[in-house]
C-alpha atoms as a PDB file:
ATOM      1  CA  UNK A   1      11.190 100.645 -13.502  1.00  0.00           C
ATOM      2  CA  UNK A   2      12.765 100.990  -9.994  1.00  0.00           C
ATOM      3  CA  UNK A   3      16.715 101.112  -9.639  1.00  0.00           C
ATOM      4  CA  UNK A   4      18.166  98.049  -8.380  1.00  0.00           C
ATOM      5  CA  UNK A   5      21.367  98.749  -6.339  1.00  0.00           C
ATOM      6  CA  UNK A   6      23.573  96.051  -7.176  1.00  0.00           C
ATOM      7  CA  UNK A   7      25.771  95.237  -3.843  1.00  0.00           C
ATOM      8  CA  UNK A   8      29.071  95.544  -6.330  1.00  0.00           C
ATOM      9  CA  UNK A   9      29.802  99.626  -7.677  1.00  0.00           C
ATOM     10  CA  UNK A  10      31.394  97.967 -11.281  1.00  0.00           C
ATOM     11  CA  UNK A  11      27.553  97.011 -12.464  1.00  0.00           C
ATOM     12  CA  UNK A  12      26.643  98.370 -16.281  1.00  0.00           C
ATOM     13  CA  UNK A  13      23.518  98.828 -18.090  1.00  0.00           C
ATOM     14  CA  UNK A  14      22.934 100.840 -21.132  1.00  0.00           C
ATOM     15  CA  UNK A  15      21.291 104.126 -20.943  1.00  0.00           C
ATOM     16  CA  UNK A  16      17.762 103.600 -22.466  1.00  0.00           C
ATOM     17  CA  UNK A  17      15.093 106.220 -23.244  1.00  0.00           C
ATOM     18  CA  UNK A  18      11.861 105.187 -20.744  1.00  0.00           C
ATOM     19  CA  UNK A  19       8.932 104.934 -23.267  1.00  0.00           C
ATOM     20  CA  UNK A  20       6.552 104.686 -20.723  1.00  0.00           C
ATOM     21  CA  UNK A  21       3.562 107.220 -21.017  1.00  0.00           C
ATOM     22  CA  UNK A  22       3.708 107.739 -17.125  1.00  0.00           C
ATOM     23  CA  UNK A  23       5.422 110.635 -16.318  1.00  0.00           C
ATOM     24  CA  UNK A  24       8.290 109.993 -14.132  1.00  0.00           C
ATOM     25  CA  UNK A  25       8.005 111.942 -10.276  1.00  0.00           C
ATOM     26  CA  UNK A  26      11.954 112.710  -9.780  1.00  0.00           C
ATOM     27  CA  UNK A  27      13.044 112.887  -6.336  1.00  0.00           C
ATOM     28  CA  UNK A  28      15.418 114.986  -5.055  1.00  0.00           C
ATOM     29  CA  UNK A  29      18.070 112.340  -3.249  1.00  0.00           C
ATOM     30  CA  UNK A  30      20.704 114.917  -2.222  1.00  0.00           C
ATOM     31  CA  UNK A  31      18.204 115.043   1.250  1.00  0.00           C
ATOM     32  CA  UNK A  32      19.537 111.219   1.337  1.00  0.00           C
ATOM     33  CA  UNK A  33      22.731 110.515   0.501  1.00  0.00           C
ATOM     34  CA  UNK A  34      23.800 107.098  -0.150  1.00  0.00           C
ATOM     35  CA  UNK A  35      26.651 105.311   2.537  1.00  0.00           C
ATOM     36  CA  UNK A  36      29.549 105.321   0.327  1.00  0.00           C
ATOM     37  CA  UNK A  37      31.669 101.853   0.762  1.00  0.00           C
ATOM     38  CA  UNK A  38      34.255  99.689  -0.208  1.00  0.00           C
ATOM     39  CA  UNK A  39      32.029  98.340  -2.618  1.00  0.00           C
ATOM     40  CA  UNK A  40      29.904 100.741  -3.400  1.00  0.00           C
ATOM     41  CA  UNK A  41      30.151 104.045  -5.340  1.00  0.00           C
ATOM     42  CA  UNK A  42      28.068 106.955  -5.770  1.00  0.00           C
ATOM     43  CA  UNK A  43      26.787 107.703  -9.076  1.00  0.00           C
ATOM     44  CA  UNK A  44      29.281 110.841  -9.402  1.00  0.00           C
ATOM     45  CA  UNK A  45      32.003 108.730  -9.616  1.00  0.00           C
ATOM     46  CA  UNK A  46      30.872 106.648 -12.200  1.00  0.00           C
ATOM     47  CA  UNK A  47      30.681 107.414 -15.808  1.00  0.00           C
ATOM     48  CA  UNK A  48      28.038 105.296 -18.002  1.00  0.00           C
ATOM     49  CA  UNK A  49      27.543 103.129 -14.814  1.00  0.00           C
ATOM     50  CA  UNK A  50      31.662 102.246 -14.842  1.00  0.00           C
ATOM     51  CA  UNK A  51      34.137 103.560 -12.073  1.00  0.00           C
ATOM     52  CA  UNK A  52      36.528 105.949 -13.641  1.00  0.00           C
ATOM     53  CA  UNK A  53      39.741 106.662 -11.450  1.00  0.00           C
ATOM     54  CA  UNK A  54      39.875 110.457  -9.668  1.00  0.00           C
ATOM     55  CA  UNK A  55      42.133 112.993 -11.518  1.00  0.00           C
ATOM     56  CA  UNK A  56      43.292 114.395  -8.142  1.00  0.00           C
ATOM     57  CA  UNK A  57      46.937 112.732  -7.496  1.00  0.00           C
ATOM     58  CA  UNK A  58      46.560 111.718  -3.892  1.00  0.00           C
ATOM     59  CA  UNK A  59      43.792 109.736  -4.876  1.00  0.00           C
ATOM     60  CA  UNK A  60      45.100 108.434  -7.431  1.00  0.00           C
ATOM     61  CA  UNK A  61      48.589 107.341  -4.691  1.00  0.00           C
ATOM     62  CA  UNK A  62      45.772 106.083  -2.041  1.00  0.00           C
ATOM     63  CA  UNK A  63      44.404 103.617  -4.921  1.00  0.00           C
ATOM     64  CA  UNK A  64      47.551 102.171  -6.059  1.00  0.00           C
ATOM     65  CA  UNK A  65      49.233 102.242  -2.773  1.00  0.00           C
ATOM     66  CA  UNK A  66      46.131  99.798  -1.994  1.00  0.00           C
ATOM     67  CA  UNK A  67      46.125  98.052  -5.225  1.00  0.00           C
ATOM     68  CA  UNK A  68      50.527  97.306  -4.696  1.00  0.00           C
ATOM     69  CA  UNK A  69      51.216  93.321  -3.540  1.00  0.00           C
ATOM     70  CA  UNK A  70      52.994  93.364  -0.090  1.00  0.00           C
ATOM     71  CA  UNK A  71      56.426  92.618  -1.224  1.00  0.00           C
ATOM     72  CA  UNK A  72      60.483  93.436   0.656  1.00  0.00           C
ATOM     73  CA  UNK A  73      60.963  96.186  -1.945  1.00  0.00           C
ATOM     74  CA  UNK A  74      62.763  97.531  -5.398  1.00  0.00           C
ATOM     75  CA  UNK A  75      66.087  96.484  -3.474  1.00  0.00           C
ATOM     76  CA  UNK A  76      64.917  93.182  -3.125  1.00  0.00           C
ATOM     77  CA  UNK A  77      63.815  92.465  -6.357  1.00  0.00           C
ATOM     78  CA  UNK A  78      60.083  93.197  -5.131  1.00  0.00           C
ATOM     79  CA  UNK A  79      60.454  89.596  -3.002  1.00  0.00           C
ATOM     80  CA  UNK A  80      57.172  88.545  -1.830  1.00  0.00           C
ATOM     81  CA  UNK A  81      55.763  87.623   1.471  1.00  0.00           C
ATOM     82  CA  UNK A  82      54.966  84.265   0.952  1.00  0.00           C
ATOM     83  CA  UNK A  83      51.797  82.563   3.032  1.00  0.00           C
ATOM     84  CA  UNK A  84      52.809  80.997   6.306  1.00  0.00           C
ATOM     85  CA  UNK A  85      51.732  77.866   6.467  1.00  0.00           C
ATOM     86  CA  UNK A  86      52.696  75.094   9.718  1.00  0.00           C
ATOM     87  CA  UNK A  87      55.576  72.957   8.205  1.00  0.00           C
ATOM     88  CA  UNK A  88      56.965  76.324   7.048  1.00  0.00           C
ATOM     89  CA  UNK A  89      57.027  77.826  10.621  1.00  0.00           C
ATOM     90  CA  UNK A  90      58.405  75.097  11.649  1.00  0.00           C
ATOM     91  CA  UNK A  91      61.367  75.121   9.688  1.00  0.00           C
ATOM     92  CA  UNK A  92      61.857  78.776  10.471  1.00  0.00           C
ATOM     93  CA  UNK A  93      61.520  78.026  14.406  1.00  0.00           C
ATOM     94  CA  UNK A  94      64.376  75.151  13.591  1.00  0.00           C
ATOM     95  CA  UNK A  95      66.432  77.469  11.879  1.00  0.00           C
ATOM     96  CA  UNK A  96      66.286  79.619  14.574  1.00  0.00           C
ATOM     97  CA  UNK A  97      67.609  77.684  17.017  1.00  0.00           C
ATOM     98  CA  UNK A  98      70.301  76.318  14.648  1.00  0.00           C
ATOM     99  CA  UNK A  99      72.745  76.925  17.285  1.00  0.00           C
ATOM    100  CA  UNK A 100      71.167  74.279  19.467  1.00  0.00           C
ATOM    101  CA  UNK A 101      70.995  71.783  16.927  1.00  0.00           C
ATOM    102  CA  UNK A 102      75.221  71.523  15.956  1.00  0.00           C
ATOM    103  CA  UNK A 103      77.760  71.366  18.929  1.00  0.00           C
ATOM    104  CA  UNK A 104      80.653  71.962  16.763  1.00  0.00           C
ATOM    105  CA  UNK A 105      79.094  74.878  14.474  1.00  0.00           C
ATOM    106  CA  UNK A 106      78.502  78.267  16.089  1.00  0.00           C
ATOM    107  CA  UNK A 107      76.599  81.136  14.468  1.00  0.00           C
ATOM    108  CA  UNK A 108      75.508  85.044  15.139  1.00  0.00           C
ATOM    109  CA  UNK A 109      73.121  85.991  17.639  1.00  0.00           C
ATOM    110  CA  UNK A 110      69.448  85.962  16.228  1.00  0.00           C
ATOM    111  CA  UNK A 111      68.382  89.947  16.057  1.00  0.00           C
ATOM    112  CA  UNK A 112      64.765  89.564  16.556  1.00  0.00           C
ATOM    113  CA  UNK A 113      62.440  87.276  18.059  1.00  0.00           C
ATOM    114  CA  UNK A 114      59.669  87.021  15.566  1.00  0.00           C
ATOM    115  CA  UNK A 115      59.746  85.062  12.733  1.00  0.00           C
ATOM    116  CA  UNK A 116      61.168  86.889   8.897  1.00  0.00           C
ATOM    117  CA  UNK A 117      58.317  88.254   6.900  1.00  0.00           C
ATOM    118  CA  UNK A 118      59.713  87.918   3.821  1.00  0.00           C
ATOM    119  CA  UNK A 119      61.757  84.753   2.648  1.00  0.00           C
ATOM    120  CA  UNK A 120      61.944  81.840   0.169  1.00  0.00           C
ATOM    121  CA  UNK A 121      62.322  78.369   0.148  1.00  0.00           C
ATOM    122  CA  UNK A 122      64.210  76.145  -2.259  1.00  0.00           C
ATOM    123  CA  UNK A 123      65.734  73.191  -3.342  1.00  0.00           C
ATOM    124  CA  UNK A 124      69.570  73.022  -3.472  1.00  0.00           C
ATOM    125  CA  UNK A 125      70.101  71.072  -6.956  1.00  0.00           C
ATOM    126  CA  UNK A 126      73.901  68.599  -6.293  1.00  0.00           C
ATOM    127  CA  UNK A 127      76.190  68.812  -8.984  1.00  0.00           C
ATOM    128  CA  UNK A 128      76.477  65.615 -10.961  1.00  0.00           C
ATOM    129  CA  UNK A 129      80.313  65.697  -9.866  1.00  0.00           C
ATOM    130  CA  UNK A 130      79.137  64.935  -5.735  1.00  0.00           C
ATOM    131  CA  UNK A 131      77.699  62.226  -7.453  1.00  0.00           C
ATOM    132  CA  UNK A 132      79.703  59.805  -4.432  1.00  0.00           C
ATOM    133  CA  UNK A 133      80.976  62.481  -2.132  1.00  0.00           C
ATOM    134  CA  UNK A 134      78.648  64.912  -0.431  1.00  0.00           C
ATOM    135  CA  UNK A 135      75.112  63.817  -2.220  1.00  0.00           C
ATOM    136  CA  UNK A 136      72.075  62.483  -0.310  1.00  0.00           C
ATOM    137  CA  UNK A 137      70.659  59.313  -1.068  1.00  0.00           C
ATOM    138  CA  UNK A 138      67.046  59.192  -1.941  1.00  0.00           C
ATOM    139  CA  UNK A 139      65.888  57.480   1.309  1.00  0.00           C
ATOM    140  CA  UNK A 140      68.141  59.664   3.508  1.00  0.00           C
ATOM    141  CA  UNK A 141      65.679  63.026   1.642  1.00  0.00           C
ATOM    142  CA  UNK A 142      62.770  63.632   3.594  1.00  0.00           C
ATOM    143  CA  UNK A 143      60.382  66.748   2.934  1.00  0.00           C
ATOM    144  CA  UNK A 144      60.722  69.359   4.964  1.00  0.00           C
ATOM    145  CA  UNK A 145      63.671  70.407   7.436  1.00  0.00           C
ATOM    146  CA  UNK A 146      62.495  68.497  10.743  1.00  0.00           C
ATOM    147  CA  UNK A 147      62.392  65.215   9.465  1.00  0.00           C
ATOM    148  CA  UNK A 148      65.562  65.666   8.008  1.00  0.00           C
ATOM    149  CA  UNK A 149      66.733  66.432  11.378  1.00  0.00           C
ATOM    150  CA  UNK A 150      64.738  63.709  13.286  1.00  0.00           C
ATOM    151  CA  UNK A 151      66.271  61.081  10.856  1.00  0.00           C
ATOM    152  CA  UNK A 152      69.914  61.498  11.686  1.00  0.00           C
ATOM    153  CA  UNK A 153      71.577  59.238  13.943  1.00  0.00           C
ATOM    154  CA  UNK A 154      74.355  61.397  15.295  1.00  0.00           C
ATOM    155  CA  UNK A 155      71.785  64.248  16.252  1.00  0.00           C
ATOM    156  CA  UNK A 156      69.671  61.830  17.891  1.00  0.00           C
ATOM    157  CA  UNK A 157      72.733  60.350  19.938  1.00  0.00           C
ATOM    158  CA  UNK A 158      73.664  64.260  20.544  1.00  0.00           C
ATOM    159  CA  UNK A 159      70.331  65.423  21.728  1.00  0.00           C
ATOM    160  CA  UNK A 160      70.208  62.578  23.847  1.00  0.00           C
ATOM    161  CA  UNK A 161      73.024  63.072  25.639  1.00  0.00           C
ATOM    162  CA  UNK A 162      72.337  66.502  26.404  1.00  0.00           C
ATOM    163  CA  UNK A 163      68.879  65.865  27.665  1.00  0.00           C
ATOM    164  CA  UNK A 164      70.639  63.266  30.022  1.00  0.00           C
ATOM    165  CA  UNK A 165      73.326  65.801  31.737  1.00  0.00           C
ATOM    166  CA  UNK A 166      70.622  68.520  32.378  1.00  0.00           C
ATOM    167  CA  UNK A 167      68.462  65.774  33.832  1.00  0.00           C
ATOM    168  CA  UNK A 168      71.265  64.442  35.704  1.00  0.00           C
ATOM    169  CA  UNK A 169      71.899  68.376  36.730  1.00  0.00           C
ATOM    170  CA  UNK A 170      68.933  69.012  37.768  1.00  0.00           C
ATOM    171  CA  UNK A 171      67.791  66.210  39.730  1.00  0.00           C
ATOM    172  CA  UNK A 172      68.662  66.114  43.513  1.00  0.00           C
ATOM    173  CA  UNK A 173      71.662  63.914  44.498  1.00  0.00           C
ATOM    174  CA  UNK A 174      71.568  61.151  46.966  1.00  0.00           C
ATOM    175  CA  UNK A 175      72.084  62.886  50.655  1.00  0.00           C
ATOM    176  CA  UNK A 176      72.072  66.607  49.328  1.00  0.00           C
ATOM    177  CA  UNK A 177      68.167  66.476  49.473  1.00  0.00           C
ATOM    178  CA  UNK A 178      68.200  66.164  52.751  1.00  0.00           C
ATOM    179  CA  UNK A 179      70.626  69.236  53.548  1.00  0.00           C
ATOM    180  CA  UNK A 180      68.733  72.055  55.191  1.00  0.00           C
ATOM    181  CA  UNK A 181      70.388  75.304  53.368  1.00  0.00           C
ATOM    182  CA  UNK A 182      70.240  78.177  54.561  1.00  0.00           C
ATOM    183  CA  UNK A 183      70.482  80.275  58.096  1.00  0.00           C
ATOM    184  CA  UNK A 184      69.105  78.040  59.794  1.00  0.00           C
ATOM    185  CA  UNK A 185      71.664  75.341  59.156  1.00  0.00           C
ATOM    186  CA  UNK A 186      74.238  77.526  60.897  1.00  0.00           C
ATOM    187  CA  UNK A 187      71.692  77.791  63.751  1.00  0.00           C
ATOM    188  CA  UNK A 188      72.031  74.085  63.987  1.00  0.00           C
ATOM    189  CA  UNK A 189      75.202  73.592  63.826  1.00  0.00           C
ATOM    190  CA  UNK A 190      76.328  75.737  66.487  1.00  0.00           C
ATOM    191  CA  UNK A 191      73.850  74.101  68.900  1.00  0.00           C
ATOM    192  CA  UNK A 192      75.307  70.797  68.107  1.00  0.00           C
ATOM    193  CA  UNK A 193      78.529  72.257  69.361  1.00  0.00           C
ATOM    194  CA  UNK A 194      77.848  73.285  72.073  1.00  0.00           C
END
């Protein structure tokens, strides 16, 4: 019967005597060695066709170390890195430029420019007290951070402001387009003198 190499190393059959009347030709494969892979293991590391973990410590470090989810540490409560998906990087890109958002609230210089690798997300739960003071109505919720933010008036009124004056700023004013700056201004001046 030939061997069939399965393409996965965790593959188990049980050892049966061959009661074939052939005699079997044995080969001698250590001319050949097999590629050893990911998925693959050689038959010296497997015991009754099942992978059995090295003795040797290192190994055994290397195989956990690969085995361990990616998480912000013991100190941290082993936080994960959650997946990244669009709405969330946008929040995270809003809540980095917080400072832009509030004229009257200032914060800390950001540290770094890329975006946190580990973080969560949740949902702040109102006491039943705020019931009339500082809770959201249900229309006034929206689901995720930048709708929130599109949705209120008084940022909207802010933003457009703002985006008026550095128009207004930047756009040339009446005669001052025409001004020539520079040396040879002062060139021209002094021939209309004399």
């Amino acid at each position: 019967m030939p061997e069939n190499k399965s393409p996965i190393g965790l593959s188990w059959e049980p050892k049966l005597p061959s009661f074939s009347t052939t005699p079997k030709i044995e080969t001698d494969k250590s001319k050949h060695p097999p590629e050893v892979g990911a998925a693959w293991k050689p038959s010296t590391e497997l015991v009754d066709g099942l992978f059995v973990p090295p003795n040797n410590p290192r190994k055994v470090n290397k195989l956990i170390r690969k085995q361990v989810k990616d998480t912000a540490g013991k100190n941290w409560f082993h936080m994960p890195a959650p997946t990244i998906t669009p709405e969330l990087k946008k929040d995270l890109q809003l809540l980095k430029l917080r400072s832009a958002i509030d004229p009257k609230r200032h914060y800390k210089k950001g540290e770094s420019k890329s975006l946190p690798k580990y973080f969560q997300v949740g949902t702040v739960v109102e006491s039943p007290l705020d019931f009339f003071s500082s809770r959201l109505a249900k229309r006034e919720r929206k689901a995720s951070l930048a709708d929130e933010l599109l949705s209120n008036t008084t940022l909207g009124v802010y933003r457009k402001r703002k985006v008026r004056e550095i128009e207004e700023a930047r756009r040339p004013g009446g005669v001052e387009k025409w001004k020539i700056k520079g040396r040879q201004s002062f060139k021209r001046a002094k021939q209309r003198r004399h």
